[in-house]
Protein backbone atom coordinates (compact mmCIF):
# COMPACT_ATOMS: atom_id res chain seq x y z
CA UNK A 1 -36.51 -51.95 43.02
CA UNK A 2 -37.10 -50.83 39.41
CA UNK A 3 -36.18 -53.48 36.57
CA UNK A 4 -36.83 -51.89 32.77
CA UNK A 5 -36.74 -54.89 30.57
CA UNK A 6 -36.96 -54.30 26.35
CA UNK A 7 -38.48 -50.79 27.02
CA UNK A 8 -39.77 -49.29 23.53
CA UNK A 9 -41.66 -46.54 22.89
CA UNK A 10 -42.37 -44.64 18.91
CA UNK A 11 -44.52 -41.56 18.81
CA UNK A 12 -46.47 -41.06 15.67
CA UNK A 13 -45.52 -44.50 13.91
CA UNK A 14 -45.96 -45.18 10.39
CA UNK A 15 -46.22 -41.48 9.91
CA UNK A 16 -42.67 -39.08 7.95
CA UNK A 17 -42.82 -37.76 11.25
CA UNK A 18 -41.82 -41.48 13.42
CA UNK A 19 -39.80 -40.87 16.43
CA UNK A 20 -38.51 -43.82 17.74
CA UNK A 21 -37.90 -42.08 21.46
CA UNK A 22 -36.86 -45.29 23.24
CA UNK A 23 -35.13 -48.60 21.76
CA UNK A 24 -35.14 -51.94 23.66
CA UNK A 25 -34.08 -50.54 26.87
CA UNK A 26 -32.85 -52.40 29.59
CA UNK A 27 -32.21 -51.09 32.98
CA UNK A 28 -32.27 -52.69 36.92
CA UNK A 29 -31.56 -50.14 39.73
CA UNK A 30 -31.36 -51.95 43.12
CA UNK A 31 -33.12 -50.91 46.25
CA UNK A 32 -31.47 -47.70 47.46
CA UNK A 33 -29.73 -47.07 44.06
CA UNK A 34 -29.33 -42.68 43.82
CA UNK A 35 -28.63 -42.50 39.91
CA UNK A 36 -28.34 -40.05 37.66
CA UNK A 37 -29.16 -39.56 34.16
CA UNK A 38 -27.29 -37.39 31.74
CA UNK A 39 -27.51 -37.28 27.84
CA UNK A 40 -28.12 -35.08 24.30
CA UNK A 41 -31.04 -33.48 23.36
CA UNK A 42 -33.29 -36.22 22.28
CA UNK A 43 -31.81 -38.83 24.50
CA UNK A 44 -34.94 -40.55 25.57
CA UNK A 45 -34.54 -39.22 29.21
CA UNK A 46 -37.38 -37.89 29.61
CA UNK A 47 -39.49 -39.97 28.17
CA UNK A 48 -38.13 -43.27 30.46
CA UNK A 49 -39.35 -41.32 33.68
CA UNK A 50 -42.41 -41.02 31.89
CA UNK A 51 -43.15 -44.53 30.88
CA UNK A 52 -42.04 -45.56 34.31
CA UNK A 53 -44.70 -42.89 35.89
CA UNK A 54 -47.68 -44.45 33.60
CA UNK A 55 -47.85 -41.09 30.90
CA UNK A 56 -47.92 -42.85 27.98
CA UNK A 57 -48.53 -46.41 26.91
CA UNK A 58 -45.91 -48.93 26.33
CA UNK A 59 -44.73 -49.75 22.65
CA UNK A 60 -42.81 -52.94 23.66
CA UNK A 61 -41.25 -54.06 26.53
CA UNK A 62 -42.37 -54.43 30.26
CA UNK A 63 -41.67 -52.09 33.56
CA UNK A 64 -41.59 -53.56 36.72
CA UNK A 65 -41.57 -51.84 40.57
CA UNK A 66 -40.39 -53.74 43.52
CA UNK A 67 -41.08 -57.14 41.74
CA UNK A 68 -44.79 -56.08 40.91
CA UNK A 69 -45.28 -55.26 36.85
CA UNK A 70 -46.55 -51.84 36.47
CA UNK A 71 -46.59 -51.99 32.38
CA UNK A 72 -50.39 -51.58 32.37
CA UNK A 73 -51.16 -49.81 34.91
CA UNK A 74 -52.63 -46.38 34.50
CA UNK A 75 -50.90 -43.33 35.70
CA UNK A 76 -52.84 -43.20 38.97
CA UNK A 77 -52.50 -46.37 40.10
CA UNK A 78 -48.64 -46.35 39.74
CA UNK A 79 -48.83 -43.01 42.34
CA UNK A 80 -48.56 -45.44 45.36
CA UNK A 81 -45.48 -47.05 44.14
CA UNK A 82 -43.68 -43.21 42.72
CA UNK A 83 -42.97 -39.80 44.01
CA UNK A 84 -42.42 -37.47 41.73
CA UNK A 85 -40.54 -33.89 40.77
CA UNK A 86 -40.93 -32.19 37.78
CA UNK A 87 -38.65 -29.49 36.12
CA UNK A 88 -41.75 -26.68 36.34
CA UNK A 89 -42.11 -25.33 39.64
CA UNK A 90 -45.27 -24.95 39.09
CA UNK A 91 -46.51 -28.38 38.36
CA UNK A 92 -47.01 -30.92 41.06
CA UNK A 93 -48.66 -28.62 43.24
CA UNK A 94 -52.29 -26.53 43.45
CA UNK A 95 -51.46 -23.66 43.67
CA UNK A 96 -54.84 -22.63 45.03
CA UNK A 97 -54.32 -24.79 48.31
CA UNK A 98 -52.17 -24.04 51.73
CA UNK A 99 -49.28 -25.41 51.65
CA UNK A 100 -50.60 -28.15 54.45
CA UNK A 101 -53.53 -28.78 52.13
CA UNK A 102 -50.73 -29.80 48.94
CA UNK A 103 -48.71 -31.92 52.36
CA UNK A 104 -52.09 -33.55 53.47
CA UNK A 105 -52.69 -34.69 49.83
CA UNK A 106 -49.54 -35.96 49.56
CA UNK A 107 -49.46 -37.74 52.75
CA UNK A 108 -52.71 -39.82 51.68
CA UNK A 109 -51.36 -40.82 48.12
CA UNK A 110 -52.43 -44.59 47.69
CA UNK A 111 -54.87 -44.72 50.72
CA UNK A 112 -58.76 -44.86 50.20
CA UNK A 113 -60.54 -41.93 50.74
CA UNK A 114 -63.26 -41.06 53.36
CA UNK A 115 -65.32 -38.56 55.17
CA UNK A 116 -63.35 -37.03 57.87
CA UNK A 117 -61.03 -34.11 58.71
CA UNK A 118 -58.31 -33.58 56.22
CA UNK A 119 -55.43 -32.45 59.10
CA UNK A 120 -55.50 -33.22 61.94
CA UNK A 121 -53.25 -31.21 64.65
CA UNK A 122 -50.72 -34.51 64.74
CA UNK A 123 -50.24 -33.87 60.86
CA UNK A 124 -49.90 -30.26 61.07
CA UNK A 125 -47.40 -31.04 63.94
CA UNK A 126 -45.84 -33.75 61.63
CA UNK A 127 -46.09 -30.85 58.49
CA UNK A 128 -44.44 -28.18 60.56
CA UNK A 129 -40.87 -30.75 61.28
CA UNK A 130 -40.49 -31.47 58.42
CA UNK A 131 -40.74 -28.04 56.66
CA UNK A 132 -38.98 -26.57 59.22
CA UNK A 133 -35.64 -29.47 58.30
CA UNK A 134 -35.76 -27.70 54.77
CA UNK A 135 -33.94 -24.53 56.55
CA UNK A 136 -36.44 -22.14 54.40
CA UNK A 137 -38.66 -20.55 57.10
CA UNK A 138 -41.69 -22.58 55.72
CA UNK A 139 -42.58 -23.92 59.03
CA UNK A 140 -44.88 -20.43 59.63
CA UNK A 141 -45.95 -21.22 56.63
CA UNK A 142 -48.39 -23.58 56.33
CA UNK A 143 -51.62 -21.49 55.44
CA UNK A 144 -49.95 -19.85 52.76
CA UNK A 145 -51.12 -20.77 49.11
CA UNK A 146 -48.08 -22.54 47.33
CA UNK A 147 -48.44 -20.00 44.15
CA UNK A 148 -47.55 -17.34 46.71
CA UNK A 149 -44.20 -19.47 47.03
CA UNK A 150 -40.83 -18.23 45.14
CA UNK A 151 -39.59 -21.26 42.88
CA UNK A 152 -36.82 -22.76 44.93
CA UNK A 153 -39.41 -23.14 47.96
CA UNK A 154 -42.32 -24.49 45.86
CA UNK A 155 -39.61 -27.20 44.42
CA UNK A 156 -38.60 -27.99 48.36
CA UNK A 157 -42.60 -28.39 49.23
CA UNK A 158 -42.64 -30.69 45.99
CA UNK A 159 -39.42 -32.50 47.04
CA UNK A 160 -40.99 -32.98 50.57
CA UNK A 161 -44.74 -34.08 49.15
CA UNK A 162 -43.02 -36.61 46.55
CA UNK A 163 -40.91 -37.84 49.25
CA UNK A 164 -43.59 -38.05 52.78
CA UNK A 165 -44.65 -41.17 51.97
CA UNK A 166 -41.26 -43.14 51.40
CA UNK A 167 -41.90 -44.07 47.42
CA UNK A 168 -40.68 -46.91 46.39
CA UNK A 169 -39.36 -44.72 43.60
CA UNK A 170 -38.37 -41.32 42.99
CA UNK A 171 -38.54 -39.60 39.92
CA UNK A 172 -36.38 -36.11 39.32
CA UNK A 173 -36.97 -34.59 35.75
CA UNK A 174 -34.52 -32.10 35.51
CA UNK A 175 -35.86 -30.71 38.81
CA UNK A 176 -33.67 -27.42 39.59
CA UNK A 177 -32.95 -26.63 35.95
CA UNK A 178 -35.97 -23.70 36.05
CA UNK A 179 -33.89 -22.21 39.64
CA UNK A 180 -31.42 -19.45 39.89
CA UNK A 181 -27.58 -21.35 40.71
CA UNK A 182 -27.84 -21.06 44.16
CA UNK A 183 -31.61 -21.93 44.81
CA UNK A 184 -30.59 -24.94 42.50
CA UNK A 185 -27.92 -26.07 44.87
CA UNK A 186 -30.13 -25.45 48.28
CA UNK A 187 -32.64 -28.02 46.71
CA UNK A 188 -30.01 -30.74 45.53
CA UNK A 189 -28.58 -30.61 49.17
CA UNK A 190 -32.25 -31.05 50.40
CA UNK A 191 -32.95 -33.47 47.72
CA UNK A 192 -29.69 -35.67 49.05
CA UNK A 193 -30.77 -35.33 52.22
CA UNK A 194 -34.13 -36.89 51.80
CA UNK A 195 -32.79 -39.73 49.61
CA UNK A 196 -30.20 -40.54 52.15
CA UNK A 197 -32.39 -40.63 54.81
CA UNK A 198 -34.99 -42.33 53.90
CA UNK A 199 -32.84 -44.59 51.81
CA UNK A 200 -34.88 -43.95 48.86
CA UNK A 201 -34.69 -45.67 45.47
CA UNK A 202 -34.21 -42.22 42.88
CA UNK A 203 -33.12 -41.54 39.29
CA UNK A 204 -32.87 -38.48 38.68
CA UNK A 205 -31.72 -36.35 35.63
CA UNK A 206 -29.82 -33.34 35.19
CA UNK A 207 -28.77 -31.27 32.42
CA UNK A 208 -25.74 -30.43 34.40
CA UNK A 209 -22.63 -32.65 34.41
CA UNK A 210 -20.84 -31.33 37.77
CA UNK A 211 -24.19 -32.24 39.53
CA UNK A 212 -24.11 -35.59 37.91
CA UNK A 213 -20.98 -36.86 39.06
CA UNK A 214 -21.51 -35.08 42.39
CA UNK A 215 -24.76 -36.45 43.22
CA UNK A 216 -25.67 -40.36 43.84
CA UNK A 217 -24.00 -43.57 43.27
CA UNK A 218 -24.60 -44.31 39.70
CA UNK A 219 -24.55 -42.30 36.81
CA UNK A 220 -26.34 -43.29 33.49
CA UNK A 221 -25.78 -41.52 29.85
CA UNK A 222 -28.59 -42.42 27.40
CA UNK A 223 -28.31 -41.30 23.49
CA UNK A 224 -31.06 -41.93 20.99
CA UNK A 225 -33.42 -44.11 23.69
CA UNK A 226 -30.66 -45.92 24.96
CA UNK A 227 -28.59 -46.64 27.59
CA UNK A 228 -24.85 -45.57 26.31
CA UNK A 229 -22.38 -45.95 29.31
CA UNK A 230 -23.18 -46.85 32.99
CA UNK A 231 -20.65 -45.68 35.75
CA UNK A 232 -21.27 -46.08 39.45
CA UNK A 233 -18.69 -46.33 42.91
CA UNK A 234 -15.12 -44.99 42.80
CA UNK A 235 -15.33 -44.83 39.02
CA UNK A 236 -17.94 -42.59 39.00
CA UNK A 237 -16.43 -40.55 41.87
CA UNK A 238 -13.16 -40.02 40.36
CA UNK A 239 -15.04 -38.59 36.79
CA UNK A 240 -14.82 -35.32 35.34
CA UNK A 241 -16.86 -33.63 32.56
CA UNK A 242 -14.25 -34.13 30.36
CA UNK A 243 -13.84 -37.56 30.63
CA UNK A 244 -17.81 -38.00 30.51
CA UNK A 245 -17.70 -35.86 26.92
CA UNK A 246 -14.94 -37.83 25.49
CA UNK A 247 -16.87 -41.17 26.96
CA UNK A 248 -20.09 -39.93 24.81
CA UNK A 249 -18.17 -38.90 21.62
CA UNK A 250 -16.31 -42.15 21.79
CA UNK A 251 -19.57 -44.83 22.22
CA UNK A 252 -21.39 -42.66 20.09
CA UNK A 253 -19.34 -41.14 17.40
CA UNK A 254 -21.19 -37.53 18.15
CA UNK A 255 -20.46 -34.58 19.12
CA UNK A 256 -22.23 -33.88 23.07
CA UNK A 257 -24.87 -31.15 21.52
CA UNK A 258 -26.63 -30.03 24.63
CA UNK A 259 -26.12 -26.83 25.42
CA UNK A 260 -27.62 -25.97 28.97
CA UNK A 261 -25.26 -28.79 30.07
CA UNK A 262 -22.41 -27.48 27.93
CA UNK A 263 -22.97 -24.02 30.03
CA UNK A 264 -23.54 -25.59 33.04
């Protein structure tokens, strides 16, 4: 479903201030694959899910989507093939609109646009399942602005709107890391939910090793744009953040220095 071939990408090159972020990296997740993505400050995680969403350009290297190459596409013409979370709360969303107005958009992601109504009672039907599956009262929500939403339900509106049109990909950046413990765990259960369901395609990374090895069936650690170890079945299952530490200091001869995932 995703195949990363030779991926490169410097910011500011030929300048003192050259960061190569990503180095010849090579990754194929198959259809269905759940995997997460754990590494240093610096790693180059980031950065992959945005080269694979179409933010920046490619330095090297091609990106490919359910067999179709995506490496020149713009970043709107990749939304049909990716659904998308980021860390902020506040970003993926307008604020300004109802909560079936943010849905609605979501639901016509890829499709060409015309003149006629938005929602239509079906959809707003459709809308109110769905939120009501999240278990957050947001069903009796759905003229409510999404600002007026606390985090955690803002990131399960997200979850939903990235997810209502089956992507062929789903991209988590760090996704609960701006929630309170416990809001972060309601939306990983929600987010496993949807991926299981729908049999979705996902990488998603987290600064927090437990959730790592808890979550999916592959787990990926990347250090200085690359792709460092690569775990997945009853290996991965039978980790612990020990082993995963010792794992990083021993490919890369570092110290782990992150320290939200140290904490974690």
């Amino acid at each position: 479903m995703l195949e990363i071939r030779n991926l490169t990408k410097i910011f500011n090159a030929g300048t003192v201030n050259e960061k190569v972020a990503l180095s010849d990296l090579c990754l194929k997740l198959s259809d269905g694959d759940f995997v997460t993505v754990i590494g240093g400050n610096g790693a180059g995680k980031s950065t992959m899910l945005n080269m694979i969403a179409g933010v920046y350009p490619s330095d090297g290297g091609q990106i490919l989507i359910d067999n179709v190459d995506v490496t020149e596409l713009p970043e709107y013409k990749r939304a049909k093939y990716i659904g998308r979370v980021f860390q902020d709360p506040m970003m993926g969303t307008a604020a300004d609109m109802w909560v079936e107005e943010n849905l609605s958009i979501a639901d016509r992601r890829g499709k060409r646009h015309g003149l006629s109504w938005a929602i239509t009672k079906t959809d707003r039907r459709r809308y109110k399942e769905a939120l009501a599956e999240l278990g957050l009262g947001l069903e009796d929500r759905l003229s409510t602005k999404m600002g007026l939403l606390s985090g955690g339900q803002r990131q399960a509106v997200t979850l939903l709107m990235a997810t209502i049109k089956a992507p062929k990909l789903l991209l988590l950046d760090e996704h609960t890391a701006a929630l309170d413990p416990k809001t972060a765990s309601k939306v990983l259960e929600i987010t496993d939910r949807l991926i299981t369901e729908s049999s979705l395609t996902a990488l998603m990374i987290t600064h927090n090793m437990r959730d790592a090895i808890a979550y999916g069936n592959r787990l990926i650690m990347m250090n200085q744009g690359k792709i460092i170890f690569d775990i997945s079945g009853a290996e991965k299952k039978a980790l612990t953040v020990d082993d995963l530490l010792k794992k990083f200091e021993q490919i890369s001869g570092e110290q782990f220095t992150n320290d939200r995932t140290l904490l974690s």
